[in-house]
Structure formats: structure tokens, C-alpha cells
N, C-alpha and C. Protein backbone atom coordinates (compact mmCIF):
# COMPACT_ATOMS: atom_id res chain seq x y z
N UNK A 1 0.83 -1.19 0.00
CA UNK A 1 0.00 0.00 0.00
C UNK A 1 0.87 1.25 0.00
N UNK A 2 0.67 2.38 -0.91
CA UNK A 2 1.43 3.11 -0.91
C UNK A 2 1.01 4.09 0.77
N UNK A 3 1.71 4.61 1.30
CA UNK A 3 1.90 5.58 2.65
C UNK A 3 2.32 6.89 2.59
N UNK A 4 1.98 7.55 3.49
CA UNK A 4 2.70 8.85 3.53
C UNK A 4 4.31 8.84 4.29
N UNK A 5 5.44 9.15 3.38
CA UNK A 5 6.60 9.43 3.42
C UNK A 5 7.24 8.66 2.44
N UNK A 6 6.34 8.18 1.73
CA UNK A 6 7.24 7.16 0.92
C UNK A 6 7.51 7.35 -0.02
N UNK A 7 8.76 7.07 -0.86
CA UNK A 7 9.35 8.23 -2.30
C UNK A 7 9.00 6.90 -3.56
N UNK A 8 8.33 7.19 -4.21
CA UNK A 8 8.14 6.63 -5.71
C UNK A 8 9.06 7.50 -6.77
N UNK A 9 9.13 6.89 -8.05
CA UNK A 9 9.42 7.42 -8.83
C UNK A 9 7.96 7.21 -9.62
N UNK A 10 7.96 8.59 -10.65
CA UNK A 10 6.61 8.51 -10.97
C UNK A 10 7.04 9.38 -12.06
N UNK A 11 6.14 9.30 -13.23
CA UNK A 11 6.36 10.15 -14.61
C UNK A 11 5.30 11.28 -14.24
N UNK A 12 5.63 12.35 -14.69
CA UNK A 12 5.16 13.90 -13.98
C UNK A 12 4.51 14.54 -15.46
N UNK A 13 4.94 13.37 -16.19
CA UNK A 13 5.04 14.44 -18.02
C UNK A 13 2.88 14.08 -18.40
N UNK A 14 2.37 15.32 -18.64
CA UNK A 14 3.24 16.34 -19.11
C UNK A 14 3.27 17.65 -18.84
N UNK A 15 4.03 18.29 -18.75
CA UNK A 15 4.18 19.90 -17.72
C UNK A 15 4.18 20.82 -18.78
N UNK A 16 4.15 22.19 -17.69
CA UNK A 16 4.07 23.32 -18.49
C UNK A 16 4.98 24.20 -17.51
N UNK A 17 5.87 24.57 -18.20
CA UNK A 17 6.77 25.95 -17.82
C UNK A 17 7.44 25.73 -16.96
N UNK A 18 7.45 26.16 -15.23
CA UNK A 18 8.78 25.63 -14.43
C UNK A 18 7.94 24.73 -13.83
N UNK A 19 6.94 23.51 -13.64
CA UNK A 19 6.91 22.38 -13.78
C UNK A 19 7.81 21.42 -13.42
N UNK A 20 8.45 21.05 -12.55
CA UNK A 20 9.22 19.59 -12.83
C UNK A 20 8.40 18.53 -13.14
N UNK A 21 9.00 17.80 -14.23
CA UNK A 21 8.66 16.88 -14.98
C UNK A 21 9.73 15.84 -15.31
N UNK A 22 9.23 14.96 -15.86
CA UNK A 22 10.01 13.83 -16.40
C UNK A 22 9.35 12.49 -15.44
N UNK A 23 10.65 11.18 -15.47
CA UNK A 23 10.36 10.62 -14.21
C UNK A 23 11.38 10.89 -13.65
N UNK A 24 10.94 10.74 -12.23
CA UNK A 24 12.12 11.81 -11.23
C UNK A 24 11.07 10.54 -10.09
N UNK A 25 12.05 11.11 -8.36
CA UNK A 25 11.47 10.94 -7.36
C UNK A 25 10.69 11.73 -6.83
N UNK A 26 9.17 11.22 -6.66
CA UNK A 26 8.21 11.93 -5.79
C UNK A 26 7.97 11.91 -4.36
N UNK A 27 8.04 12.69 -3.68
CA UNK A 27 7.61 11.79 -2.08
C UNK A 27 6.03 12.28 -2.07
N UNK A 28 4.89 11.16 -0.93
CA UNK A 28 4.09 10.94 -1.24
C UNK A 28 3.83 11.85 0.07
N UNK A 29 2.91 12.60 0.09
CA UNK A 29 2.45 13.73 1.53
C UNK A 29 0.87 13.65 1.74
N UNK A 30 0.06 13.03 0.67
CA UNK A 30 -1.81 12.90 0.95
C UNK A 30 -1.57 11.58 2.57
N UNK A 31 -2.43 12.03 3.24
CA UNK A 31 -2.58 11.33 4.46
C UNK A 31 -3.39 9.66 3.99
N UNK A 32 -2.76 8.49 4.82
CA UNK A 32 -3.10 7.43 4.18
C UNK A 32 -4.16 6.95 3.96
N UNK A 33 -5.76 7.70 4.42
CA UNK A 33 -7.14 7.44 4.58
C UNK A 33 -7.16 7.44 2.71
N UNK A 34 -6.50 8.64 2.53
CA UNK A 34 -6.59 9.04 1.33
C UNK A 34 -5.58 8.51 0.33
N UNK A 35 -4.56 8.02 0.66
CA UNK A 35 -3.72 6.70 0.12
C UNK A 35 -4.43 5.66 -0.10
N UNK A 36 -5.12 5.05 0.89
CA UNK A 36 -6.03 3.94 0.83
C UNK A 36 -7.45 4.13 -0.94
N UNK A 37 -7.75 4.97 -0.39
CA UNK A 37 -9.39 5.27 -0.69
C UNK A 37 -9.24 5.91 -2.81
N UNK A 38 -8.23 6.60 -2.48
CA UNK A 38 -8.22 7.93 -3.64
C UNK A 38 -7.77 7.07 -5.07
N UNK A 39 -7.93 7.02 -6.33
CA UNK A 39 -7.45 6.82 -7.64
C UNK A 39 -6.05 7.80 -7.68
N UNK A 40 -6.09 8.75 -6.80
CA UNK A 40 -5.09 10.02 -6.78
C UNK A 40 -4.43 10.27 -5.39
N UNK A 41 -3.50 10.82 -5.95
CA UNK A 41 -2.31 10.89 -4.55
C UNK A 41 -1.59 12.30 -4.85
N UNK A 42 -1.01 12.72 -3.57
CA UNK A 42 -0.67 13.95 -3.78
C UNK A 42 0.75 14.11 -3.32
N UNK A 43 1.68 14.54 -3.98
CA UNK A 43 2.69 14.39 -4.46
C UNK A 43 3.65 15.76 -4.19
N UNK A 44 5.12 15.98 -3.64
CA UNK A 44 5.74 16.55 -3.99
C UNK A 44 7.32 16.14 -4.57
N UNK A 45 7.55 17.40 -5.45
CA UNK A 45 8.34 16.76 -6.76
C UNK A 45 9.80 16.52 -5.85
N UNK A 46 11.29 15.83 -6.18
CA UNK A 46 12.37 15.83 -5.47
C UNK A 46 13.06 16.09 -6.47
N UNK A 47 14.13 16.36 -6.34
CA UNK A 47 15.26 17.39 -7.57
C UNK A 47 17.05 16.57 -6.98
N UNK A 48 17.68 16.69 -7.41
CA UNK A 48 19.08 16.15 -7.43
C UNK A 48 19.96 17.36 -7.18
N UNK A 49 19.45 18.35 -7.88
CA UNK A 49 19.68 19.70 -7.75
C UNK A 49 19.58 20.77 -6.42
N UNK A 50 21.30 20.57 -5.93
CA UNK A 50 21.17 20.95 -4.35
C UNK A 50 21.21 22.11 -4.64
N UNK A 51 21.94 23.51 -5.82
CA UNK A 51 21.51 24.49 -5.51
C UNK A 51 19.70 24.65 -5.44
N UNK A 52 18.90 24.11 -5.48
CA UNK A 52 17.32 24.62 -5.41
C UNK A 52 17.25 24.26 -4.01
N UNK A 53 18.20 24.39 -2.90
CA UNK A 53 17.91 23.94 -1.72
C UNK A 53 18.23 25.54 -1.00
N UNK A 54 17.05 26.33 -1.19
CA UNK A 54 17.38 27.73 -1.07
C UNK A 54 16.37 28.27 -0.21
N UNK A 55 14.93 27.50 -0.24
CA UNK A 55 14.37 28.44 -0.17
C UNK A 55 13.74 27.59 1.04
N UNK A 56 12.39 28.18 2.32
CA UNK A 56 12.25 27.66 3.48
C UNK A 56 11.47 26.32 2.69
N UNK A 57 10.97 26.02 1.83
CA UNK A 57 10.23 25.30 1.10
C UNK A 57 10.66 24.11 0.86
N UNK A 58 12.03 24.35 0.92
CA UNK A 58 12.87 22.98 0.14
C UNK A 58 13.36 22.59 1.31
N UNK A 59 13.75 21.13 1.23
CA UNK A 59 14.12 19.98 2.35
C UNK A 59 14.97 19.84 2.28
N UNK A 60 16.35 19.17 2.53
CA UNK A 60 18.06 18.40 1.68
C UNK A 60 16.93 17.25 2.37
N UNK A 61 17.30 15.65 1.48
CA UNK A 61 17.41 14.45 2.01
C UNK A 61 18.78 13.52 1.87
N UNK A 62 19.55 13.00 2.81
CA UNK A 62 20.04 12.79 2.72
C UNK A 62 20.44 12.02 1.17
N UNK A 63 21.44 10.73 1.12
CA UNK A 63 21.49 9.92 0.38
C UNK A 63 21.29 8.12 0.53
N UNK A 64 21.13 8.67 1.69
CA UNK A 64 20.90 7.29 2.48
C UNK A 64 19.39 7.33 2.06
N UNK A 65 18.29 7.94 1.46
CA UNK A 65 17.06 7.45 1.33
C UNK A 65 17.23 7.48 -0.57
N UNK A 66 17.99 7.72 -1.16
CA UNK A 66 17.74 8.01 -2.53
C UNK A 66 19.54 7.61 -2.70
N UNK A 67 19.88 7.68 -3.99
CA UNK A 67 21.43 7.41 -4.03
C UNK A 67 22.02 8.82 -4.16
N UNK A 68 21.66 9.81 -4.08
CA UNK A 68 22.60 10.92 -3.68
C UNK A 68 21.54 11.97 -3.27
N UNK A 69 22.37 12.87 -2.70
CA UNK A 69 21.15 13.87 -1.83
C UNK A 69 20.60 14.26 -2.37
N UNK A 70 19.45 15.08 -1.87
CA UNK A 70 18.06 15.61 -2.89
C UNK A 70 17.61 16.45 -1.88
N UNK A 71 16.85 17.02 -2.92
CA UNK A 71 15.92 18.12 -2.28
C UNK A 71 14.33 17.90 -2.50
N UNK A 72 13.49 17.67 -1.99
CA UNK A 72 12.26 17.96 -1.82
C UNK A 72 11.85 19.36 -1.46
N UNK A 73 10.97 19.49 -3.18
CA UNK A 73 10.31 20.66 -3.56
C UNK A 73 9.00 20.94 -2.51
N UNK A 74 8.95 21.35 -2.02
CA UNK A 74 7.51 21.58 -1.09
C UNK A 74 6.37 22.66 -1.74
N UNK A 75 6.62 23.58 -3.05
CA UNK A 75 6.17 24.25 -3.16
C UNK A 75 5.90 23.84 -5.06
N UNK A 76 6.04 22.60 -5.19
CA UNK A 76 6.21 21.53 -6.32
C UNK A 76 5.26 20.23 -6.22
N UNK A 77 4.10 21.12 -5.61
CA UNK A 77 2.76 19.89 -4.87
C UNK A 77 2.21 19.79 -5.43
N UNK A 78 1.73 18.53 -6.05
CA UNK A 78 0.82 18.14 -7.40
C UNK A 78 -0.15 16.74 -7.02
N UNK A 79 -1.33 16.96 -7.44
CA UNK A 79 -2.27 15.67 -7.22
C UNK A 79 -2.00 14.95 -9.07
N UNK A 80 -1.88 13.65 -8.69
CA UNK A 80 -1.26 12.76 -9.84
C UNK A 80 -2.13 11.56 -9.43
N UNK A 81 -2.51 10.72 -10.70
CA UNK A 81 -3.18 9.73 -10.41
C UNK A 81 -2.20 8.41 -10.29
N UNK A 82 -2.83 7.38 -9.21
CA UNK A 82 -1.89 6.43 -9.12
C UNK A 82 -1.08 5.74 -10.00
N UNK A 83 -1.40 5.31 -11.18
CA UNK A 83 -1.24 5.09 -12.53
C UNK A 83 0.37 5.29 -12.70
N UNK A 84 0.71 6.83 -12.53
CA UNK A 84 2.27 7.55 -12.57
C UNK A 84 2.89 6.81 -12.18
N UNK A 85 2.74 6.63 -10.90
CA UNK A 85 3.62 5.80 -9.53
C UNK A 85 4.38 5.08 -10.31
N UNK A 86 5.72 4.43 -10.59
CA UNK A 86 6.26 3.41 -11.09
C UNK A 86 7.01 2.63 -10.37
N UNK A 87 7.81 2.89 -9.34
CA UNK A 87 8.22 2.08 -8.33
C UNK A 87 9.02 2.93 -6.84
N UNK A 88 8.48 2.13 -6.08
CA UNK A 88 9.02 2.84 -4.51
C UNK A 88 10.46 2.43 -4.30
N UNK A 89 10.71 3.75 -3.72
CA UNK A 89 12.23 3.48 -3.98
C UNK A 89 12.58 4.02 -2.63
N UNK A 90 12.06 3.83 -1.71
CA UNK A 90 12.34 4.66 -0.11
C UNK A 90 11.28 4.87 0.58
N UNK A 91 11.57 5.71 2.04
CA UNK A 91 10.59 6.13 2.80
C UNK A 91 11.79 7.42 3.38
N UNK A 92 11.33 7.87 4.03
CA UNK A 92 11.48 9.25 4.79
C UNK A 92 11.35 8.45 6.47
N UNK A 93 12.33 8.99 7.30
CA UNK A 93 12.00 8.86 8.58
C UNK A 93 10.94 9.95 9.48
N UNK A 94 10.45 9.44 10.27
CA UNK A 94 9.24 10.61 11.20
C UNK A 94 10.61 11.90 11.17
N UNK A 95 11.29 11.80 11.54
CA UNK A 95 12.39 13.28 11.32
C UNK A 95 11.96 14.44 10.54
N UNK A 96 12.23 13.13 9.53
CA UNK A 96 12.82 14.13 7.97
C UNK A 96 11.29 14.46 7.82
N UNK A 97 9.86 13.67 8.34
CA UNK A 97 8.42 14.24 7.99
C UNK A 97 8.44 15.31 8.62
N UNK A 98 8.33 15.50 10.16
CA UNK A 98 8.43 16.27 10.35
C UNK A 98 9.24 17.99 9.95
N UNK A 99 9.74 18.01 9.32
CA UNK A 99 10.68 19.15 8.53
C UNK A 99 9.51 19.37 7.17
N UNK A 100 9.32 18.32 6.66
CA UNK A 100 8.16 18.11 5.61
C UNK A 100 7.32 18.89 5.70
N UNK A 101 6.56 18.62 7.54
CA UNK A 101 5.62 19.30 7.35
C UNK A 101 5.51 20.56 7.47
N UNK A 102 6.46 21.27 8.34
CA UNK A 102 7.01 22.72 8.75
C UNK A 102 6.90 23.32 6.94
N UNK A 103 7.49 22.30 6.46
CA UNK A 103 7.60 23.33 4.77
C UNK A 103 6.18 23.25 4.24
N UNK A 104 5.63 22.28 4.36
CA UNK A 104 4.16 22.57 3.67
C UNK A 104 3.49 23.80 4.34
N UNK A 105 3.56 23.52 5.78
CA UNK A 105 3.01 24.79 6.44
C UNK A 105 3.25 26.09 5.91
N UNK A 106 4.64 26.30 5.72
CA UNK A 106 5.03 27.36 4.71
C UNK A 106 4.66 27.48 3.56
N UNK A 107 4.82 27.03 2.66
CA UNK A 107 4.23 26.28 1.36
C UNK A 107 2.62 27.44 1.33
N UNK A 108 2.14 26.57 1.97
CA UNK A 108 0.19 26.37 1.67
C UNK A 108 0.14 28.33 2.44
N UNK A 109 0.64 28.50 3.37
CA UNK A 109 0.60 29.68 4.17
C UNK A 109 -0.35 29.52 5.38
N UNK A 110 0.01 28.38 6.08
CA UNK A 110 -0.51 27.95 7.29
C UNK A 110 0.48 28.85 8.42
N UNK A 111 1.83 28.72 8.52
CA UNK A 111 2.93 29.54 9.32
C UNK A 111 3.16 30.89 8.70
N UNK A 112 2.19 31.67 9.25
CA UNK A 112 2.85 32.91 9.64
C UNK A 112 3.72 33.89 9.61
N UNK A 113 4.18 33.10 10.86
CA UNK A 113 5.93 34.01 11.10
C UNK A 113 6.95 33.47 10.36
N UNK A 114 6.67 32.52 9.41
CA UNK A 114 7.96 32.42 8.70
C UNK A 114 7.44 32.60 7.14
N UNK A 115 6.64 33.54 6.38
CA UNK A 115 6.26 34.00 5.64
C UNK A 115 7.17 34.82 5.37
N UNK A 116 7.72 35.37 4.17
CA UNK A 116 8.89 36.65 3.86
C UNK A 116 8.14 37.70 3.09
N UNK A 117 6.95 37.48 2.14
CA UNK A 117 5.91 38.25 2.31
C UNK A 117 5.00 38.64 2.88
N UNK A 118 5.34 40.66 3.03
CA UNK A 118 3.80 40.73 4.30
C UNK A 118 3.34 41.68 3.69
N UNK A 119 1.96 41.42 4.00
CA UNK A 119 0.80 42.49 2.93
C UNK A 119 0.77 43.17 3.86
């Protein structure tokens, strides 16, 4: 059963503009009621590309969950139907979720005080 923290690789194509696309690693963030239940899963994109590890949004994961470090896009959140998924290739420890979720919080604009835009 797919879970929340767990990294698939999944085909993203087809995109438009800054989009990540291709097949790449996704980690999986829809809560598992909705893992269970959904045709669709909700997805953020992971990059190889440590300069994009810039912003409060982005994660580093080590290499110990993928074969070299990565970054999880948090602000690269996409609902994808299961279909994509092509094979699991990891999980995330409660740690590294936790950090996850601090960035979605940021992300979505749940946190506040760590917003860098203020109206």
C-alpha cells in the first residue's frame, strides 16, 4: 500500500513551464485514509539539484534514502493519479516528515511568522 513518506518514482510528463517533470522521485504527503481510498495521490516533486535547496520550502534528504542527496520541492505539490507511480524506492523517517511538514506549512501559508511576504 502506498503511505505517507514514501518516495516513488513517478512520470510527472506532461508539464508546463517551471513544472518539474520527467520521471524523477516523488515523495508521497496525501494522508493514508486518502492513500487507501483515492485513484489520486498527492505528491511533492524531489530534484538532485542541491543548488534549489534555497528556499524555506525545500528539504536536503540525505542519500541514504535516494542514491545521492536531494531536495524535496515543497512548493512543487501536485495531485497525480496512481497510474504515474512506477516504483518505490524509499521512505522518509518521522524526522525528515516532520521538517516536511514545517515546509508545507510554509508552502500552503498555514505559518505565519515564517512567511517573507507581508501584505
Amino acid at each position: 500500500m502506498i503511505e505517507r513518506g514514501d518516495i516513488y518514482y513517478a512520470d510527472l510528463n506532461p508539464v508546463t513551464g517551471s513544472e518539474q517533470g520527467g520521471i524523477r522521485p516523488v515523495l508521497i504527503i496525501q494522508n493514508d485514509t486518502g492513500n487507501r481510498y483515492s485513484p489520486t495521490v498527492i505528491v511533492a516533486a524531489i530534484t538532485s539539484n542541491l543548488s534549489k535547496a534555497r528556499l524555506p520550502t525545500h528539504i536536503v534528504i540525505d542519500e541514504d534514502v535516494l542514491s545521492e542527496k536531494s531536495v524535496v520541492l515543497l512548493e512543487q505539490i501536485r495531485t497525480i493519479d496512481k497510474t504515474r507511480l512506477i516504483k518505490k524506492v524509499g521512505r522518509l523517517s518521522e524526522k525528515d516528515m516532520v521538517r516536511i511538514d514545517e515546509a508545507i506549512s510554509i508552502s500552503m501559508g498555514f505559518d505565519k511568522t515564517k512567511q517573507s511576504d507581508k501584505n
